[in-house]
Protein backbone atom coordinates (compact mmCIF):
# COMPACT_ATOMS: atom_id res chain seq x y z
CA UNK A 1 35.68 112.31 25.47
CA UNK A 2 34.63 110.54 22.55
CA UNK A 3 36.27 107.32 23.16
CA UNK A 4 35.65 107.31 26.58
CA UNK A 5 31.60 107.28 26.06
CA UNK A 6 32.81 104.71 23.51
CA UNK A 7 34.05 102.57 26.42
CA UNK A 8 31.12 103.36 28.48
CA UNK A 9 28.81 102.30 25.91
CA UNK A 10 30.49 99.18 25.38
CA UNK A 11 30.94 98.24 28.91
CA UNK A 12 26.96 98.90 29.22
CA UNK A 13 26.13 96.29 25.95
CA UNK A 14 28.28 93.88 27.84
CA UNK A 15 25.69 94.42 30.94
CA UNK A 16 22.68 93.95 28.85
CA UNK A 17 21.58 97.29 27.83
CA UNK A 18 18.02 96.86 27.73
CA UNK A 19 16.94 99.45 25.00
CA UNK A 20 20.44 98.47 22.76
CA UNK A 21 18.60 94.77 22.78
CA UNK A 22 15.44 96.47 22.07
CA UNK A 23 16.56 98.32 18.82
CA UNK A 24 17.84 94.70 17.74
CA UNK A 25 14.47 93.73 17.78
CA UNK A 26 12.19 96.17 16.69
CA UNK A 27 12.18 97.89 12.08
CA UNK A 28 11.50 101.40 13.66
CA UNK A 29 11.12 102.08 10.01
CA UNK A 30 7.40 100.81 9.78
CA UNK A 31 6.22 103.16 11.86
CA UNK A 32 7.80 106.14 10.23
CA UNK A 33 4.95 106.89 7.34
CA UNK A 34 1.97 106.34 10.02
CA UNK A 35 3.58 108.83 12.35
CA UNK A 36 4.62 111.39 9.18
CA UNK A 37 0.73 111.81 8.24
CA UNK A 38 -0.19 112.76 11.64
CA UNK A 39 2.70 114.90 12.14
CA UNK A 40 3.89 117.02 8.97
CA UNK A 41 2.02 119.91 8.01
CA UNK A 42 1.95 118.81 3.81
CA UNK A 43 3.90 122.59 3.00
CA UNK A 44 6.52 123.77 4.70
CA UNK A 45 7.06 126.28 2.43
CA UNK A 46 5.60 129.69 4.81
CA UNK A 47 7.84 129.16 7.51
CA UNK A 48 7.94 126.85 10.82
CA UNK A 49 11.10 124.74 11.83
CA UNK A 50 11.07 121.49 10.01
CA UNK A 51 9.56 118.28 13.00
CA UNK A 52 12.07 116.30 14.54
CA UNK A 53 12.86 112.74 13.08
CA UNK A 54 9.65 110.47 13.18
CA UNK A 55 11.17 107.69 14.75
CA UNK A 56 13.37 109.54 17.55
CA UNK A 57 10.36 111.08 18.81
CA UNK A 58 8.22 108.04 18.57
CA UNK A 59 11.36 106.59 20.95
CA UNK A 60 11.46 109.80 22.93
CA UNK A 61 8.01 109.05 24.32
CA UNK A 62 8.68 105.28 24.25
CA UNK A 63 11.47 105.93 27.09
CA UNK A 64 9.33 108.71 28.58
CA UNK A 65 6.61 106.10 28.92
CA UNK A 66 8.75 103.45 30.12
CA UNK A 67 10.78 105.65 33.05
CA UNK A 68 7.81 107.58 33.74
CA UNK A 69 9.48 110.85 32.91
CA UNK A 70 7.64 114.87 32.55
CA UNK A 71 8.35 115.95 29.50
CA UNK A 72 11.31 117.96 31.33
CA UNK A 73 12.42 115.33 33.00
CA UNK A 74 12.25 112.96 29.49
CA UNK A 75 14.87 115.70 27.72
CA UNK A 76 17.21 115.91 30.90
CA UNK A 77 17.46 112.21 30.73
CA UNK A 78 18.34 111.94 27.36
CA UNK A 79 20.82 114.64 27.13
CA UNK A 80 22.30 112.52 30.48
CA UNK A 81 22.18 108.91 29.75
CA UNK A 82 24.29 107.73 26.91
CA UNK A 83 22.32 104.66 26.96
CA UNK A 84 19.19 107.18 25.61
CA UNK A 85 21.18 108.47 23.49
CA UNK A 86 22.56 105.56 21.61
CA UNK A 87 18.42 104.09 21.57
CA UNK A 88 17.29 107.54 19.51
CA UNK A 89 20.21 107.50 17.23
CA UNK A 90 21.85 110.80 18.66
CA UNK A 91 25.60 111.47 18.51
CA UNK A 92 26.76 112.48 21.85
CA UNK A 93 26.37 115.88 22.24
CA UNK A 94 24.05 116.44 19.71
CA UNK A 95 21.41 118.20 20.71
CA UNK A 96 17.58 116.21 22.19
CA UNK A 97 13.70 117.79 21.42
CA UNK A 98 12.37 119.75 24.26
CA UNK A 99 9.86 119.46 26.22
CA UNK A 100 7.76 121.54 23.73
CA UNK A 101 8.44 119.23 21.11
CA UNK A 102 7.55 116.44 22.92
CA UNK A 103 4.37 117.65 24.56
CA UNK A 104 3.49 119.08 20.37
CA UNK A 105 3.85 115.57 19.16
CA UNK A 106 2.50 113.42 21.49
CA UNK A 107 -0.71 116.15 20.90
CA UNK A 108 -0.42 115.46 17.08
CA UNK A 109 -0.43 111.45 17.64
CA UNK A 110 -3.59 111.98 20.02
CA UNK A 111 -5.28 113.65 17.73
């Protein structure tokens, strides 16, 4: 299964994958430290799940923004598309944010 979404992906970069040409482009990295001190509560230490990666959530809304997507709709796609997968970084089958987590941080970056 591996190799065939291997194959898939592939085929799709030959085709122009819009968002592969976009990660080219764009150090994701600069916007990692901005997004931490509006995210991360300073002490984990009492509990609550650790936030999701800075930067795949910053892309999470990017392609929820861009395909006009609920925040529903915005995890179904990504756990469907390999080409949203391979954007956020995610290993196919590993497992997207839901919509909780998306709605929760794009509620922390409003703030």
């Amino acid at each position: 299964m591996v190799a065939e979404a291997e194959r898939r992906l592939a085929r799709l970069s030959k085709m122009g994958d819009d968002l592969e040409k976009i990660n080219g482009m764009i150090d994701w990295e600069i916007f990692r430290e901005p997004i931490r001190v509006r995210v991360r509560k300073s002490d984990y230490s009492r509990g609550g799940r650790t936030p999701w990666d800075e930067i795949v959530m910053l892309k999470t809304v990017l392609l929820q923004d861009w395909n006009n997507l609920s925040d529903r709709g915005t995890k179904y796609m990504i756990n469907d598309r390999l080409t949203f997968q391979r954007f956020l970084g995610l290993a196919l089958g590993e497992k997207a944010s839901d919509e909780k987590n998306i709605w929760l941080f794009k509620e922390q970056m409003g703030q």
